[in-house]
N, C-alpha and C. Protein backbone atom coordinates (compact mmCIF):
# COMPACT_ATOMS: atom_id res chain seq x y z
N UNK A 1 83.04 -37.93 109.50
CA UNK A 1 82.02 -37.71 108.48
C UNK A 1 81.14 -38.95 108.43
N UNK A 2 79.72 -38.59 108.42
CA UNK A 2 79.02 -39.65 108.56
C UNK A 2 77.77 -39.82 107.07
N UNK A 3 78.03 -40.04 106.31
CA UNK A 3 76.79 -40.15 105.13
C UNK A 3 75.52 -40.64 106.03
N UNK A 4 74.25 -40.29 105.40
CA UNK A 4 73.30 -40.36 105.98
C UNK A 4 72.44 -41.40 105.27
N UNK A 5 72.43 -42.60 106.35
CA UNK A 5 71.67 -43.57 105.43
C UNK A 5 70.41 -44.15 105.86
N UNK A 6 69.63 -43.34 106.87
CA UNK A 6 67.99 -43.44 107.03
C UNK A 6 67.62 -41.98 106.78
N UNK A 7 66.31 -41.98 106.05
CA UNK A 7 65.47 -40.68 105.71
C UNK A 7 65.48 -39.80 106.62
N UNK A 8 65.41 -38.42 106.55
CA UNK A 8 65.34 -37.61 107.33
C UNK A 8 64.10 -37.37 107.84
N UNK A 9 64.03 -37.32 108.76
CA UNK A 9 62.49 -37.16 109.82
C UNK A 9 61.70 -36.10 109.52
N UNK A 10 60.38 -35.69 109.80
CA UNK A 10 60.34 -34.49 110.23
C UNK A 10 59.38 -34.09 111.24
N UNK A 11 60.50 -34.28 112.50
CA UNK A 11 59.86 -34.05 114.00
C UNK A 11 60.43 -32.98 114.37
N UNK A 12 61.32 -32.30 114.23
CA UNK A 12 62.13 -31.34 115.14
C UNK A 12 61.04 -29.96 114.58
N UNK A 13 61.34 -28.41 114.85
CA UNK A 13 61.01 -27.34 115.04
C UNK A 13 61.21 -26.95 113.63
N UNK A 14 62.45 -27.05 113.32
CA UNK A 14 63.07 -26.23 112.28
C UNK A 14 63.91 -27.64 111.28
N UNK A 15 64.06 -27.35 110.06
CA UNK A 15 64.34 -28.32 109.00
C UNK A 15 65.99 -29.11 109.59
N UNK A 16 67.00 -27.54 109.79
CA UNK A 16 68.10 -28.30 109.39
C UNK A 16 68.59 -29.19 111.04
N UNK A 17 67.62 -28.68 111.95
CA UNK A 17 67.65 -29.67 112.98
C UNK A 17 67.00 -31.63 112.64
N UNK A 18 66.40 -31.41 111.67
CA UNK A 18 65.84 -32.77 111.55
C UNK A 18 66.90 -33.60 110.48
N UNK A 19 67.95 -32.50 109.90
CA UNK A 19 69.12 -33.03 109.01
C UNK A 19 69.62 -33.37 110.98
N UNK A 20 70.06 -32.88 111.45
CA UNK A 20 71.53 -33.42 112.86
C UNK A 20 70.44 -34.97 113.37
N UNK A 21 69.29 -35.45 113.68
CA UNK A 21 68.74 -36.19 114.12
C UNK A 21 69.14 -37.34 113.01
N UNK A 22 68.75 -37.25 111.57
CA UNK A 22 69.06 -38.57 110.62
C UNK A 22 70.69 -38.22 110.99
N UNK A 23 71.61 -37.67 110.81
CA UNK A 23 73.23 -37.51 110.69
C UNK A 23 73.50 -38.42 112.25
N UNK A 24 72.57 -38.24 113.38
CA UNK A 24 73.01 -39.26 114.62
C UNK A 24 72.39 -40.38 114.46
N UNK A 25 71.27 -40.89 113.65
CA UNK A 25 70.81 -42.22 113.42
C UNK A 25 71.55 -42.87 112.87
N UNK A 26 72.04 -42.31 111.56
CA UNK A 26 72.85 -42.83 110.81
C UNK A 26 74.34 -43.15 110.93
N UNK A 27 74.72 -42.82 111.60
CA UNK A 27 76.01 -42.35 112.97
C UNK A 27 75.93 -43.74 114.00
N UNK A 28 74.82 -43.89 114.51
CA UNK A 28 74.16 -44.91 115.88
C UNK A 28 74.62 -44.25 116.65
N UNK A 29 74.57 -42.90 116.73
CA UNK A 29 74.60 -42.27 117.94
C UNK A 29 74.09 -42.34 119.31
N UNK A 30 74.35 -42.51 120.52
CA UNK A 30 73.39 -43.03 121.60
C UNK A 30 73.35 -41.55 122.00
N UNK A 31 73.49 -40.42 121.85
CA UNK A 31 73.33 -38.71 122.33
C UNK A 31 73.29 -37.70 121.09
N UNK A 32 72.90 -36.99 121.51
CA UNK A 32 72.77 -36.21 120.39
C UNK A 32 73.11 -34.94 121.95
N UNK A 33 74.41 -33.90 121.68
CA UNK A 33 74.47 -33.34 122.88
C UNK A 33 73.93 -31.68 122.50
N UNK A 34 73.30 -31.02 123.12
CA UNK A 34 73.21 -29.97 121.98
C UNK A 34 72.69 -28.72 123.08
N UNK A 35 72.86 -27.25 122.86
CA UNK A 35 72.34 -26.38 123.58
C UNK A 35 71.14 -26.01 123.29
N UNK A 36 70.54 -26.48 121.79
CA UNK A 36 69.27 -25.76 121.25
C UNK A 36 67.93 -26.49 122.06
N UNK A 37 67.24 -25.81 122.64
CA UNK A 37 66.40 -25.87 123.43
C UNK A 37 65.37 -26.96 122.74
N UNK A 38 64.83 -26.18 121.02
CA UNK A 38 63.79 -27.30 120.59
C UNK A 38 64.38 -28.62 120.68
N UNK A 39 65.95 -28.95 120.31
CA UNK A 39 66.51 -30.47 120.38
C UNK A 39 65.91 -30.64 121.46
N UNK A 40 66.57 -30.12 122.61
CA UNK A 40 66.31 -31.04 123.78
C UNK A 40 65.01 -30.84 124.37
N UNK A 41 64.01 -30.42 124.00
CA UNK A 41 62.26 -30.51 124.20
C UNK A 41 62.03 -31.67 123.36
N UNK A 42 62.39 -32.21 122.20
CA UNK A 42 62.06 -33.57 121.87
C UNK A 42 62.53 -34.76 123.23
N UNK A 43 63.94 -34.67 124.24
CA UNK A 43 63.83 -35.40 124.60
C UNK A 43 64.77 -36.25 124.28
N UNK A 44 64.49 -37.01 123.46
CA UNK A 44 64.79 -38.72 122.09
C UNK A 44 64.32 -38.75 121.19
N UNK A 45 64.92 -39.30 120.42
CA UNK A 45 64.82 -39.61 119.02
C UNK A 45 65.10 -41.04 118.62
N UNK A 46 63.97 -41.82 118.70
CA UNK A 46 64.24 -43.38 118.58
C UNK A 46 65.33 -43.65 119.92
N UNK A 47 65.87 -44.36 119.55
CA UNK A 47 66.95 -44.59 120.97
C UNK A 47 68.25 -43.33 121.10
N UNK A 48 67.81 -42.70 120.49
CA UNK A 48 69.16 -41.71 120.95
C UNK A 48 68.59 -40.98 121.54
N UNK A 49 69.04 -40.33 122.74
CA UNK A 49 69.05 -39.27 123.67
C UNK A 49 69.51 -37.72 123.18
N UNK A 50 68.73 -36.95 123.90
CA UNK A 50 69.12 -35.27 123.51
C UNK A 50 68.99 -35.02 124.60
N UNK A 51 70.26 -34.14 124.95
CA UNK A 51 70.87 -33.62 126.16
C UNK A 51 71.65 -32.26 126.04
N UNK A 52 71.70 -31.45 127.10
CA UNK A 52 72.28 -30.38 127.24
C UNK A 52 73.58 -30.89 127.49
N UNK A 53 74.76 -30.23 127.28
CA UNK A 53 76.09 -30.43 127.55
C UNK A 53 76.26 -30.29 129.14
N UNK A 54 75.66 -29.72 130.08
CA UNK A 54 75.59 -29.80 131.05
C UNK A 54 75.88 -31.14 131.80
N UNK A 55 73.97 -31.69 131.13
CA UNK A 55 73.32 -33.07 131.40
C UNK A 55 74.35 -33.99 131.00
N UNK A 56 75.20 -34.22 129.56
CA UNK A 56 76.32 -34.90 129.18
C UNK A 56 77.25 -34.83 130.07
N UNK A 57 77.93 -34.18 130.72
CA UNK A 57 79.08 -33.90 131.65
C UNK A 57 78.65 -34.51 132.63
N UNK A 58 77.18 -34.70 133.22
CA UNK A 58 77.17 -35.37 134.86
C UNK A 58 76.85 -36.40 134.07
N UNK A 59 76.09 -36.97 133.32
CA UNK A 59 76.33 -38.75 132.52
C UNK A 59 78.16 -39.22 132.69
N UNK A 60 78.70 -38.65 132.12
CA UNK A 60 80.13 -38.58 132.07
C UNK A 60 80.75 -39.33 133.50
N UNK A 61 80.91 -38.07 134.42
CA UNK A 61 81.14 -38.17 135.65
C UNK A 61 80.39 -39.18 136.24
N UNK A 62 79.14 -39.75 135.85
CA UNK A 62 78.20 -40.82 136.46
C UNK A 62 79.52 -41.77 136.13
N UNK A 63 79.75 -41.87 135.20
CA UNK A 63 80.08 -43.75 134.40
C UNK A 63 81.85 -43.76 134.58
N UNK A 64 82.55 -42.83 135.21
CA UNK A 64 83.83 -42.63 135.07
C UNK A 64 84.30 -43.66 136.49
């Protein structure tokens, strides 16, 4: 459980996607891993990354 302690953005498509972006800032998340297409058409979000679980699995296998 992560309390959310920077403002919530509003860059994403839809609202409660711009709640998961502050919940990984606030987190210091370096990924945000996700299947929803608008996430990963942003790309990034400040320094965190948005990735398909796919894309996460060969990062993975990169660094193992």
């Amino acid at each position: 459980i992560v309390p959310i302690t920077t403002p919530i953005p509003n860059v994403a498509t839809h609202p409660e996607d711009n709640l998961v972006l502050a919940t990984a800032e606030s987190g210091k998340a370096s990924y945000v891993v996700t299947g929803d297409h608008g996430l990963q058409d942003l790309k990034k979000f400040k320094n965190i990354k948005i990735v398909s679980p796919r894309t996460f699995s060969e990062i993975l296998q990169k660094s193992a």
